[in-house]
ModelCIF file with pLDDT and N, C-alpha, C, O atoms, coordinates in Angstrom:
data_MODEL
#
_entry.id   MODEL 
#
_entity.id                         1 
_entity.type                       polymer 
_entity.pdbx_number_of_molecules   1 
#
_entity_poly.entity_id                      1 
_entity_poly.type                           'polypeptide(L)' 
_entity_poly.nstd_linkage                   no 
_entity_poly.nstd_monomer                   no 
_entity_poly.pdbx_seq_one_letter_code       
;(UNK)(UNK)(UNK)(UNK)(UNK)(UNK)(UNK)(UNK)(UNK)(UNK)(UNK)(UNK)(UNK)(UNK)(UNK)(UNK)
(UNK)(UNK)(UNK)(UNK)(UNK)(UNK)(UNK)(UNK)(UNK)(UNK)(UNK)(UNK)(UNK)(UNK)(UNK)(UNK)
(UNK)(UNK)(UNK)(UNK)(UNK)(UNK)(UNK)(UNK)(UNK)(UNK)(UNK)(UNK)(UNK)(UNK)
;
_entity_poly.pdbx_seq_one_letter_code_can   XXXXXXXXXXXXXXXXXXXXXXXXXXXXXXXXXXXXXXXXXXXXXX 
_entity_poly.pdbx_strand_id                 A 
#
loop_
_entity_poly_seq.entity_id 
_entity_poly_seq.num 
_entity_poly_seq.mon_id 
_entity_poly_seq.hetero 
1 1  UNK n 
1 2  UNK n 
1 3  UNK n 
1 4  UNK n 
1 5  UNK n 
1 6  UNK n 
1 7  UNK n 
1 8  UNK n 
1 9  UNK n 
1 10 UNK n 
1 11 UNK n 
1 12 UNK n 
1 13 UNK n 
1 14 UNK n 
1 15 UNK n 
1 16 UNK n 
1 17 UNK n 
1 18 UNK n 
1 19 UNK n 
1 20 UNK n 
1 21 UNK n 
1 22 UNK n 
1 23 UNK n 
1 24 UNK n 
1 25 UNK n 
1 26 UNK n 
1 27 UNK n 
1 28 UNK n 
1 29 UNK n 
1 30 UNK n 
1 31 UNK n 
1 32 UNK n 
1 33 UNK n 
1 34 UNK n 
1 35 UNK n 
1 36 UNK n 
1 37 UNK n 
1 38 UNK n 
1 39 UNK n 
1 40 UNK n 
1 41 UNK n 
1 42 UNK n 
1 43 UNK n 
1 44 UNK n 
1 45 UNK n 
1 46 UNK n 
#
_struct_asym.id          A 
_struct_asym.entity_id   1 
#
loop_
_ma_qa_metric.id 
_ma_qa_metric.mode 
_ma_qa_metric.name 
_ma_qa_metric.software_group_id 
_ma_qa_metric.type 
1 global pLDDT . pLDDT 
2 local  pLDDT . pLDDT 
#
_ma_qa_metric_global.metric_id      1 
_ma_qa_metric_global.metric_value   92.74 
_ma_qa_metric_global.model_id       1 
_ma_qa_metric_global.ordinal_id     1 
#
loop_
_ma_qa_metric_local.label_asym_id 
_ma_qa_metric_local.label_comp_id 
_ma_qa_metric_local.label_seq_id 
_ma_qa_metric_local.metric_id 
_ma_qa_metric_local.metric_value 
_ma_qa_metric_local.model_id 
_ma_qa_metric_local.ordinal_id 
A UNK 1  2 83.00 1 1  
A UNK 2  2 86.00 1 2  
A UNK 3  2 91.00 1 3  
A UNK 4  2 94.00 1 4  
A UNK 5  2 95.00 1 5  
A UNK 6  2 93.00 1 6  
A UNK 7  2 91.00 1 7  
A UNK 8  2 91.00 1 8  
A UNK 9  2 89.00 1 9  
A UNK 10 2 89.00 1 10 
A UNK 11 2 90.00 1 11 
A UNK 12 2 89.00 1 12 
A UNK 13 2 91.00 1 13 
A UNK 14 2 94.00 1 14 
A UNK 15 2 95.00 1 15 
A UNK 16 2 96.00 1 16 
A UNK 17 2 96.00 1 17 
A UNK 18 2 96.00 1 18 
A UNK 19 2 97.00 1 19 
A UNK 20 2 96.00 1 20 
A UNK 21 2 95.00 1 21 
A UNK 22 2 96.00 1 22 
A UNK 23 2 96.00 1 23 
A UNK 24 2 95.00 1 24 
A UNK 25 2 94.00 1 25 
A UNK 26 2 95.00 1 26 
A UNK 27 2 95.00 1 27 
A UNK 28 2 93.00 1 28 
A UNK 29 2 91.00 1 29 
A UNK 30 2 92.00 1 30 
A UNK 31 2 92.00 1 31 
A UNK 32 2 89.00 1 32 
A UNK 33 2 84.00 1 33 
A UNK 34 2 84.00 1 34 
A UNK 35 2 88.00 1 35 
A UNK 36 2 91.00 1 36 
A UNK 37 2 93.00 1 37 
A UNK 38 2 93.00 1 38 
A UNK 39 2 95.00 1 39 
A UNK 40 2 96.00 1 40 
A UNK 41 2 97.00 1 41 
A UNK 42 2 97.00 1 42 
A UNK 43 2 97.00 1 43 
A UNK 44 2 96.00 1 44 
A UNK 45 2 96.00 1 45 
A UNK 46 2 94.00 1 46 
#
loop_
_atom_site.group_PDB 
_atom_site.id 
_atom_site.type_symbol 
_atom_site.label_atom_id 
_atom_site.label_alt_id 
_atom_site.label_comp_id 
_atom_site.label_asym_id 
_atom_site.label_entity_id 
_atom_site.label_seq_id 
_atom_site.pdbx_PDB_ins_code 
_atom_site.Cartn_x 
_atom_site.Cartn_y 
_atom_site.Cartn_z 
_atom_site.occupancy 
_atom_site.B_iso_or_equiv 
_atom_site.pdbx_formal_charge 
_atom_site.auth_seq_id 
_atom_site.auth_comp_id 
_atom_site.auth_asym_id 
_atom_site.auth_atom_id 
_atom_site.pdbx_PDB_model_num 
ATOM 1   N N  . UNK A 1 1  ? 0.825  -1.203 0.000  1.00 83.00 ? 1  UNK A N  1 
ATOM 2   C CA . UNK A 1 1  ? 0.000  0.000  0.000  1.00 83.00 ? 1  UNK A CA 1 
ATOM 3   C C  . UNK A 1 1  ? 0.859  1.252  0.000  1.00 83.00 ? 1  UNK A C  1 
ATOM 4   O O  . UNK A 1 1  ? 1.103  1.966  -0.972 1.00 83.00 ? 1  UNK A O  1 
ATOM 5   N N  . UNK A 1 2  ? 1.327  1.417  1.400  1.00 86.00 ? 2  UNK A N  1 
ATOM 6   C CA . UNK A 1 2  ? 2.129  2.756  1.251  1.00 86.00 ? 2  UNK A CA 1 
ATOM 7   C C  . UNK A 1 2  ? 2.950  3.137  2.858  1.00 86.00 ? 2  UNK A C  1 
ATOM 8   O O  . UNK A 1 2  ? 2.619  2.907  4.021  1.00 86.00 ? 2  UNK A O  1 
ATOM 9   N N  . UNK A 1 3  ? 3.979  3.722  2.325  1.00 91.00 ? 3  UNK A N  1 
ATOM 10  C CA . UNK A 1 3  ? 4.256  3.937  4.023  1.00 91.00 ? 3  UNK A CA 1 
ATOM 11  C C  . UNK A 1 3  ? 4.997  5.435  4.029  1.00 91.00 ? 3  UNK A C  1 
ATOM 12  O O  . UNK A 1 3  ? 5.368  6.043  3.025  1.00 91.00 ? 3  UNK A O  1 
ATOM 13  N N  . UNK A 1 4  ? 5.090  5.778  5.109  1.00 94.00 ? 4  UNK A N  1 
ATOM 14  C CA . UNK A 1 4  ? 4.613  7.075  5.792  1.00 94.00 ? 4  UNK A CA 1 
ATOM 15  C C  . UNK A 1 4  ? 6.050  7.640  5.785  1.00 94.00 ? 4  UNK A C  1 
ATOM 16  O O  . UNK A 1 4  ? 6.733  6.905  6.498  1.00 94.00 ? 4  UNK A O  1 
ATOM 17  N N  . UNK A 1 5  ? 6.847  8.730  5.229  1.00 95.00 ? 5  UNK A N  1 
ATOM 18  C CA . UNK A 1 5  ? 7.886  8.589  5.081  1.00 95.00 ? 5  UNK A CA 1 
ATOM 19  C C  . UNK A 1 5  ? 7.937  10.107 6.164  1.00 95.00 ? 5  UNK A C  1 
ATOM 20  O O  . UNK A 1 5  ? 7.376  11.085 5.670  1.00 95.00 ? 5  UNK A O  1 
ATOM 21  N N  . UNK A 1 6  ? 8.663  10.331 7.765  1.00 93.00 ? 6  UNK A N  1 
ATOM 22  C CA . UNK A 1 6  ? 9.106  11.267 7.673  1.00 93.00 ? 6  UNK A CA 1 
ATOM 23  C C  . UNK A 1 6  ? 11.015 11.194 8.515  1.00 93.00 ? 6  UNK A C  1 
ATOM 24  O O  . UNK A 1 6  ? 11.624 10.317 9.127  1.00 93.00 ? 6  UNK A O  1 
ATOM 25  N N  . UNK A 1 7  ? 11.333 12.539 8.108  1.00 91.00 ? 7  UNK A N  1 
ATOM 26  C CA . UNK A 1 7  ? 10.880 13.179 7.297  1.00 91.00 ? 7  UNK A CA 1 
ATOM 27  C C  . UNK A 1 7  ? 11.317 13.360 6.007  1.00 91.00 ? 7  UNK A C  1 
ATOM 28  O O  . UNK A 1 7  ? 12.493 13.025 5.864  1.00 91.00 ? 7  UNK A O  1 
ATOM 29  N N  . UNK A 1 8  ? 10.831 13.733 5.120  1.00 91.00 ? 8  UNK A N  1 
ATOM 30  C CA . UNK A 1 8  ? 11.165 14.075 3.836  1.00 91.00 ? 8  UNK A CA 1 
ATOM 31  C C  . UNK A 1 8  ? 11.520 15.529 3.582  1.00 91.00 ? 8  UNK A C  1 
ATOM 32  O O  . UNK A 1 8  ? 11.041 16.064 2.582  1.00 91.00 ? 8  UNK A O  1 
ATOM 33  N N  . UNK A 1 9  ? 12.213 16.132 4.285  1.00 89.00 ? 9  UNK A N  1 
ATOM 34  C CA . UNK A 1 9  ? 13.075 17.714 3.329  1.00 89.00 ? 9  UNK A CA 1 
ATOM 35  C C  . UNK A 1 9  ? 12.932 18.510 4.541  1.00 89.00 ? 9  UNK A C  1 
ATOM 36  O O  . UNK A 1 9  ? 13.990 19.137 4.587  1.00 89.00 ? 9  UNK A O  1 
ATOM 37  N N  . UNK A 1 10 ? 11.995 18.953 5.882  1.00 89.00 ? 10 UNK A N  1 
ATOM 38  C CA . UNK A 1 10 ? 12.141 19.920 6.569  1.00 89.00 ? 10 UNK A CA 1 
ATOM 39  C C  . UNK A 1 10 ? 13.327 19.999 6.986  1.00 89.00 ? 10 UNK A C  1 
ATOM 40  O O  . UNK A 1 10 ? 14.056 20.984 6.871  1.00 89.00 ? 10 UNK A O  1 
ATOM 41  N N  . UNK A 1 11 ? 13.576 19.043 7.461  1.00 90.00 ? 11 UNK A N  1 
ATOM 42  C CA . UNK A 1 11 ? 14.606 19.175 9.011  1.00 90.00 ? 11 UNK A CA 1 
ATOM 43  C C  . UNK A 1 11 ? 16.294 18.629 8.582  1.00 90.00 ? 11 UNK A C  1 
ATOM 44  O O  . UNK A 1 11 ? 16.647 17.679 9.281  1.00 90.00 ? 11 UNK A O  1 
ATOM 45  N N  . UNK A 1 12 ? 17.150 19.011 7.743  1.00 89.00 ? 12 UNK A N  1 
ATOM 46  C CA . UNK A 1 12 ? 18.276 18.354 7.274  1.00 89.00 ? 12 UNK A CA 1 
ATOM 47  C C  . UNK A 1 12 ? 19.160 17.993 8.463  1.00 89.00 ? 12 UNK A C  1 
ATOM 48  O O  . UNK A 1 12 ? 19.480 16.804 8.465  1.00 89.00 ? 12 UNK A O  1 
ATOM 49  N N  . UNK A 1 13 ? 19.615 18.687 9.431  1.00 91.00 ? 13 UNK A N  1 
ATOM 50  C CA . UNK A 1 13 ? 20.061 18.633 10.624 1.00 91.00 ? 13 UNK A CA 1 
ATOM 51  C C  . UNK A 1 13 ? 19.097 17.948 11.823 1.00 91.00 ? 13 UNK A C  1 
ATOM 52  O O  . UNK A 1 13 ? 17.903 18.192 11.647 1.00 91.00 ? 13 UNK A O  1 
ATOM 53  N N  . UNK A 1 14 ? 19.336 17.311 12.754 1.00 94.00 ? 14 UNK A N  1 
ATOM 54  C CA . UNK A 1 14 ? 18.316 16.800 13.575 1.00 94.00 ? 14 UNK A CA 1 
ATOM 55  C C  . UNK A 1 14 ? 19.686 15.955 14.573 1.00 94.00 ? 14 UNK A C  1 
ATOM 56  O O  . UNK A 1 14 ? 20.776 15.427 14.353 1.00 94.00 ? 14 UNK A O  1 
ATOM 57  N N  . UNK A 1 15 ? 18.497 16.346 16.113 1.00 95.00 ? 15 UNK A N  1 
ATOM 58  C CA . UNK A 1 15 ? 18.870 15.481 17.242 1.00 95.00 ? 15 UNK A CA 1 
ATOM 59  C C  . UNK A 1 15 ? 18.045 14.541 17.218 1.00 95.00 ? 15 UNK A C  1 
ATOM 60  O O  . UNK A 1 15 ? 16.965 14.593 16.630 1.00 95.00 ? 15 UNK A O  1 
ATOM 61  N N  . UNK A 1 16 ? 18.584 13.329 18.025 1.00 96.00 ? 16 UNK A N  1 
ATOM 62  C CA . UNK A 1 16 ? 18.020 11.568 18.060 1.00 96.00 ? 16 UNK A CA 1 
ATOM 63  C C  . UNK A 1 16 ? 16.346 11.928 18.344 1.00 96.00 ? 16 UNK A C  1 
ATOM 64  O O  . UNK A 1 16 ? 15.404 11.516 17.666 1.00 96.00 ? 16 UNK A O  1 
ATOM 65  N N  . UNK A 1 17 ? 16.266 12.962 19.744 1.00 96.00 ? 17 UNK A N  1 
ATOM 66  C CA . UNK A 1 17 ? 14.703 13.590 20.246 1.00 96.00 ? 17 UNK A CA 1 
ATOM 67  C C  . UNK A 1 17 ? 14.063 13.689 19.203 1.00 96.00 ? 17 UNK A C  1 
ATOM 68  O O  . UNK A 1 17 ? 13.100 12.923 19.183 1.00 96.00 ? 17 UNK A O  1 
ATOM 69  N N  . UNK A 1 18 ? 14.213 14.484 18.062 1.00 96.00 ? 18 UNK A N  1 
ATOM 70  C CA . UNK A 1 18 ? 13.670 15.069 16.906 1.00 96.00 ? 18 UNK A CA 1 
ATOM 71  C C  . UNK A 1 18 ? 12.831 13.775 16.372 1.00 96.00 ? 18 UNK A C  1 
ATOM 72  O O  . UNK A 1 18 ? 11.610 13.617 16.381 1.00 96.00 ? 18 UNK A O  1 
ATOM 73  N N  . UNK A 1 19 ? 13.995 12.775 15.839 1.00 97.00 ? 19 UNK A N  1 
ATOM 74  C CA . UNK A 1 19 ? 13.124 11.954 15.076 1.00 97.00 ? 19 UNK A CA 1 
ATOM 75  C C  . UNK A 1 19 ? 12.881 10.549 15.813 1.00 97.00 ? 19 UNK A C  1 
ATOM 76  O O  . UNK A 1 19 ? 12.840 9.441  15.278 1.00 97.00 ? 19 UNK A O  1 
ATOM 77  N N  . UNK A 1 20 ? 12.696 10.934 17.469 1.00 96.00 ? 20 UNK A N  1 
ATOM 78  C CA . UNK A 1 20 ? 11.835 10.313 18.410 1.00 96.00 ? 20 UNK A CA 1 
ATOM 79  C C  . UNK A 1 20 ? 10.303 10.632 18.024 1.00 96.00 ? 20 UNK A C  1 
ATOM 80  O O  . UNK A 1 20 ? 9.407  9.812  17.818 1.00 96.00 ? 20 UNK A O  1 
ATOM 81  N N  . UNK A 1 21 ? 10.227 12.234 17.974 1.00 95.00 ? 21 UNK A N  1 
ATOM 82  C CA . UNK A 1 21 ? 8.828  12.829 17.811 1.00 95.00 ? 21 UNK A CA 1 
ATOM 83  C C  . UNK A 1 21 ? 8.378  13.002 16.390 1.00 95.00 ? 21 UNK A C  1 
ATOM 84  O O  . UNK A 1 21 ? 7.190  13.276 16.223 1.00 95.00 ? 21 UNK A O  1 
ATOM 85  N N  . UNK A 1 22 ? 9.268  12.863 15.194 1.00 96.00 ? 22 UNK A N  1 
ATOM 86  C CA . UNK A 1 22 ? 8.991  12.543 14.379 1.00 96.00 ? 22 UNK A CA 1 
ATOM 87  C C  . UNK A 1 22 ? 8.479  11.012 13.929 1.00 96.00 ? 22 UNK A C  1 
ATOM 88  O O  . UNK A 1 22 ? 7.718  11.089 12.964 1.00 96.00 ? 22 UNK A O  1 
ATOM 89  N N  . UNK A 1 23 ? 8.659  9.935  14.290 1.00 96.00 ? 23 UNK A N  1 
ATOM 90  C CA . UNK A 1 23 ? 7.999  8.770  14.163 1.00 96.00 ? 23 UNK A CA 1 
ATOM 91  C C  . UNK A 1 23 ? 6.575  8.852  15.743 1.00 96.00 ? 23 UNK A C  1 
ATOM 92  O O  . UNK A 1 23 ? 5.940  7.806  15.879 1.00 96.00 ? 23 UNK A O  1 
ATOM 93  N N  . UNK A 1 24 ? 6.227  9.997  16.720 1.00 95.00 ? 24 UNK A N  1 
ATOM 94  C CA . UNK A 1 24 ? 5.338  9.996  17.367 1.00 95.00 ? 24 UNK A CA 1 
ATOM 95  C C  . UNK A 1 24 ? 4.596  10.260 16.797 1.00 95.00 ? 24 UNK A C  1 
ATOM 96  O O  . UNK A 1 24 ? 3.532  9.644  16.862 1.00 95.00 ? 24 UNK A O  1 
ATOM 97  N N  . UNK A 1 25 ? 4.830  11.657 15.661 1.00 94.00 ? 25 UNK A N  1 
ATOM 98  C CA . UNK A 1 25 ? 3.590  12.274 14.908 1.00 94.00 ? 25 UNK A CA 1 
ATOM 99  C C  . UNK A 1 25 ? 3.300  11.753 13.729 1.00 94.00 ? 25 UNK A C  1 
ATOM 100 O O  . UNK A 1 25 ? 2.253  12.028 13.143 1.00 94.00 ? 25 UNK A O  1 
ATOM 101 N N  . UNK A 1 26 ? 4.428  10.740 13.140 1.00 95.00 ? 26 UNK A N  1 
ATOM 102 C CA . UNK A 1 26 ? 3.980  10.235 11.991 1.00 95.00 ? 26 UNK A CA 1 
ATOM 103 C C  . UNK A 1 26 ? 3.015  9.195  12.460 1.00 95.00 ? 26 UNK A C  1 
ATOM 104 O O  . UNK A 1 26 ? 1.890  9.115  11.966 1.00 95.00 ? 26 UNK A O  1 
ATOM 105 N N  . UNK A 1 27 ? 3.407  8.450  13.344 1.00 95.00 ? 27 UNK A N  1 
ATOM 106 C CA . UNK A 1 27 ? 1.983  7.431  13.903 1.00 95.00 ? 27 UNK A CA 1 
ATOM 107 C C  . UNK A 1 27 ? 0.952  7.847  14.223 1.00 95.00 ? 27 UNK A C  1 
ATOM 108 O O  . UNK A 1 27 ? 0.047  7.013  14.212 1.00 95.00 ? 27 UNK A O  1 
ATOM 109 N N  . UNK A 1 28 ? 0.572  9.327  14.664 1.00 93.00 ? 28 UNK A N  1 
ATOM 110 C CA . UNK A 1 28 ? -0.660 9.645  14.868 1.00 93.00 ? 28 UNK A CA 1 
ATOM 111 C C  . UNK A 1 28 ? -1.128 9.991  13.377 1.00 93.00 ? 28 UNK A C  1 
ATOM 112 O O  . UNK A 1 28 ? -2.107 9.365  12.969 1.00 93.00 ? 28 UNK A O  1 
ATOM 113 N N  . UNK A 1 29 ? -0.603 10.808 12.628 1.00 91.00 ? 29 UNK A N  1 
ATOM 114 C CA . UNK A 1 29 ? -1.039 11.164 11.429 1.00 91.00 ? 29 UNK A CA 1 
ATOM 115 C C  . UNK A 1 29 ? -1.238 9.642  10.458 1.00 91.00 ? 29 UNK A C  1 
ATOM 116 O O  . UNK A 1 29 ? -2.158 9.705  9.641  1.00 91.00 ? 29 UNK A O  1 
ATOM 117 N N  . UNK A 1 30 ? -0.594 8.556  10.492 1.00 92.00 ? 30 UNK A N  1 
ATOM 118 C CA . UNK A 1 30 ? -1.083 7.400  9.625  1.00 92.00 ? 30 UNK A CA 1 
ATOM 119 C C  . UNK A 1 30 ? -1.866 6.351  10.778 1.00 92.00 ? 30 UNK A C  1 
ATOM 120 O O  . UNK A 1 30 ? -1.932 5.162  10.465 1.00 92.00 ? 30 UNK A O  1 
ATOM 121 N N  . UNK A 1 31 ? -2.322 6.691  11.807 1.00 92.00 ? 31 UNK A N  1 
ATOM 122 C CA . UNK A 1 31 ? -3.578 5.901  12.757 1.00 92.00 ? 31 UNK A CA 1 
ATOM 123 C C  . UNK A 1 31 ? -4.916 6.897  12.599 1.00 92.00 ? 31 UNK A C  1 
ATOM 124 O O  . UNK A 1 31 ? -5.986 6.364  12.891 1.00 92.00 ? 31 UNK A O  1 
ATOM 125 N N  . UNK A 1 32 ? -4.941 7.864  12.298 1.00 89.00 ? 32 UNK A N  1 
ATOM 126 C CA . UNK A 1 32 ? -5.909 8.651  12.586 1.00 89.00 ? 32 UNK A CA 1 
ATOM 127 C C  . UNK A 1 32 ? -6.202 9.220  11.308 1.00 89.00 ? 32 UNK A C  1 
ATOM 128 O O  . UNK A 1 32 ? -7.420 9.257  11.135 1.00 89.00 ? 32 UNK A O  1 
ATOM 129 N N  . UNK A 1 33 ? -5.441 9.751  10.192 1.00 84.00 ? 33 UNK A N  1 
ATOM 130 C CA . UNK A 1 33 ? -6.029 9.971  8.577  1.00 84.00 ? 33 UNK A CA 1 
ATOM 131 C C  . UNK A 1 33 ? -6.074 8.958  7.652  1.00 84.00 ? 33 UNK A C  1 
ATOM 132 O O  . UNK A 1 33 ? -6.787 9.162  6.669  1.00 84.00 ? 33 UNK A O  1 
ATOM 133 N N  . UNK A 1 34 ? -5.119 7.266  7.776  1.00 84.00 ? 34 UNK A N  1 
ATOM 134 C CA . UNK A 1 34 ? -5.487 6.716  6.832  1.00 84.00 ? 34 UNK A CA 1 
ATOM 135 C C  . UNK A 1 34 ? -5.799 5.537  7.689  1.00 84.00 ? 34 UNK A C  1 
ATOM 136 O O  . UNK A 1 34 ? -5.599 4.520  7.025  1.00 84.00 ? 34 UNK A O  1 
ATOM 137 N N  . UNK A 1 35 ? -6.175 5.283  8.801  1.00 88.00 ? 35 UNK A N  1 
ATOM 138 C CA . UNK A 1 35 ? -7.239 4.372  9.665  1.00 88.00 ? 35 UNK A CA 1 
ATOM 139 C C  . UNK A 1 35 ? -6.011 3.522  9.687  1.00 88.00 ? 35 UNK A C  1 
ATOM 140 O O  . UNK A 1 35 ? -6.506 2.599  9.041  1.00 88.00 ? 35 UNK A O  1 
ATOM 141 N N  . UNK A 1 36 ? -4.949 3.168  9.897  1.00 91.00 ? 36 UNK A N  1 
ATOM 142 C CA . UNK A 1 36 ? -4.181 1.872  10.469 1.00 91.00 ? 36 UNK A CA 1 
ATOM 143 C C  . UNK A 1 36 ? -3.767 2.029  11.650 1.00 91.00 ? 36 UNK A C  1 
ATOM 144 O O  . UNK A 1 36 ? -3.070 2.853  12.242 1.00 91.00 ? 36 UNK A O  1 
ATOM 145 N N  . UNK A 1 37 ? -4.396 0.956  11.933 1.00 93.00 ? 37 UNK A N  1 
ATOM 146 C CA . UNK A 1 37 ? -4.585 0.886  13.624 1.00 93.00 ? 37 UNK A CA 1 
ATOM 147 C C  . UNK A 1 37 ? -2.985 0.341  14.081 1.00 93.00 ? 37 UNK A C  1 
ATOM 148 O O  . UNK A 1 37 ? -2.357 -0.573 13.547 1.00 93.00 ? 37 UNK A O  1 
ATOM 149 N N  . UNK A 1 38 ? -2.532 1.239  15.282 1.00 93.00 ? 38 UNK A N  1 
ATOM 150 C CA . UNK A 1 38 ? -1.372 0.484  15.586 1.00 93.00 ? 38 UNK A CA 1 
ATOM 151 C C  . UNK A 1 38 ? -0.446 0.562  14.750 1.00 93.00 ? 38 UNK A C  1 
ATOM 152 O O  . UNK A 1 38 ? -0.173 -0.504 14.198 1.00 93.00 ? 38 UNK A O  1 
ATOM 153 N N  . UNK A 1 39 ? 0.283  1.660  14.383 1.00 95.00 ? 39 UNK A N  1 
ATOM 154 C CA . UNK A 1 39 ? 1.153  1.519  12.898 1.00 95.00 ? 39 UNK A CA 1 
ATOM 155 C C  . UNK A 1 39 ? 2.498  1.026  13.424 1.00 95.00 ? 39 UNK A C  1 
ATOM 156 O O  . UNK A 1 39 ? 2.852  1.487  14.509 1.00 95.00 ? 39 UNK A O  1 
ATOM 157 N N  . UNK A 1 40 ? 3.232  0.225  12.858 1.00 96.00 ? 40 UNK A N  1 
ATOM 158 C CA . UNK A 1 40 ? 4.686  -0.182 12.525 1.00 96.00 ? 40 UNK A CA 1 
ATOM 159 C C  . UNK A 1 40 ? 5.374  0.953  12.802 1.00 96.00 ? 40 UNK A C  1 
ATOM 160 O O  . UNK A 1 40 ? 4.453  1.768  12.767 1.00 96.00 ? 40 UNK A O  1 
ATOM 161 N N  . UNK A 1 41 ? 6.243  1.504  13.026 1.00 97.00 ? 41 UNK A N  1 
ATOM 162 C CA . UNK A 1 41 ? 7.521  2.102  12.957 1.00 97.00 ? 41 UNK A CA 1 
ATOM 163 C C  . UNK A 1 41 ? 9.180  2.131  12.958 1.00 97.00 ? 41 UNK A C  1 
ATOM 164 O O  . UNK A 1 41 ? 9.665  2.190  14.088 1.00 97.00 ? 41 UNK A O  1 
ATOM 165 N N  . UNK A 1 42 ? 10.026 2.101  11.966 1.00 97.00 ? 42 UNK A N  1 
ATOM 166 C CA . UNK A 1 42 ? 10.749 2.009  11.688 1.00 97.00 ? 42 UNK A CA 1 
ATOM 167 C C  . UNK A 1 42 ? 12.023 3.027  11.380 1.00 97.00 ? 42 UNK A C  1 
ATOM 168 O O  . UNK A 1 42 ? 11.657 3.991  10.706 1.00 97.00 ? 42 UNK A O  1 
ATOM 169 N N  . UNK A 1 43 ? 13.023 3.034  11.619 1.00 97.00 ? 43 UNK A N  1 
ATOM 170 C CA . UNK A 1 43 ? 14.322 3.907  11.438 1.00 97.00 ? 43 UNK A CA 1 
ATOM 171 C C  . UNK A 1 43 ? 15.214 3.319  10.584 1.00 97.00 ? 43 UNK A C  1 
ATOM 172 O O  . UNK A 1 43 ? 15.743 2.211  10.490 1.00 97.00 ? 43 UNK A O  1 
ATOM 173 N N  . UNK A 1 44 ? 15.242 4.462  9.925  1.00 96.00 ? 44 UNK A N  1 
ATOM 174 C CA . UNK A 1 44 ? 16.093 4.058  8.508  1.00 96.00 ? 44 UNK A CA 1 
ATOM 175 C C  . UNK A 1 44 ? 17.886 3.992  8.800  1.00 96.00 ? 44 UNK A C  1 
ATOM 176 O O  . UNK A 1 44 ? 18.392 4.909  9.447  1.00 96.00 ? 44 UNK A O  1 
ATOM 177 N N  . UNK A 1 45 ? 18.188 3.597  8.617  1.00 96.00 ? 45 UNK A N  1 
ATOM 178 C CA . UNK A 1 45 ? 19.724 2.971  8.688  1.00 96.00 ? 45 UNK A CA 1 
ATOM 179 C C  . UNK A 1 45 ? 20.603 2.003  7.585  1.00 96.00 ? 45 UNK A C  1 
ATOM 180 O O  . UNK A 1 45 ? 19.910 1.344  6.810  1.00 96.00 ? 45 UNK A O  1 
ATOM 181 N N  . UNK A 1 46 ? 21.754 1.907  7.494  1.00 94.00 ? 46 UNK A N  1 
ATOM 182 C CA . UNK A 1 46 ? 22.404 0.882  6.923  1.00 94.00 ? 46 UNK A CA 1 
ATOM 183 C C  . UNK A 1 46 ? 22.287 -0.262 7.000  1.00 94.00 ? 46 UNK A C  1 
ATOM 184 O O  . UNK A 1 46 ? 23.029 -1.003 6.356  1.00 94.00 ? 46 UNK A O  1 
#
């Protein structure tokens, strides 16, 4: 289907916190606008 990419372009610089709350708000925004309950979350790495 599709998955929730953030972030994509705001933030080029970032502390670990940042994209703590960036995978918080991406789970609310893909549980609550495209109905998946309980979403997966994942950190991109090597």
């Amino acid at each position: 289907g599709f998955t929730f990419l953030v972030d994509s372009g705001a933030n080029v610089d970032c502390k670990a916190k940042y994209l703590e709350q960036f995978g918080k708000m991406g789970s609310v925004y893909v549980e609550n606008v495209f109905g998946v309950k309980n979403p997966s979350v994942a950190l991109v790495n090597i």
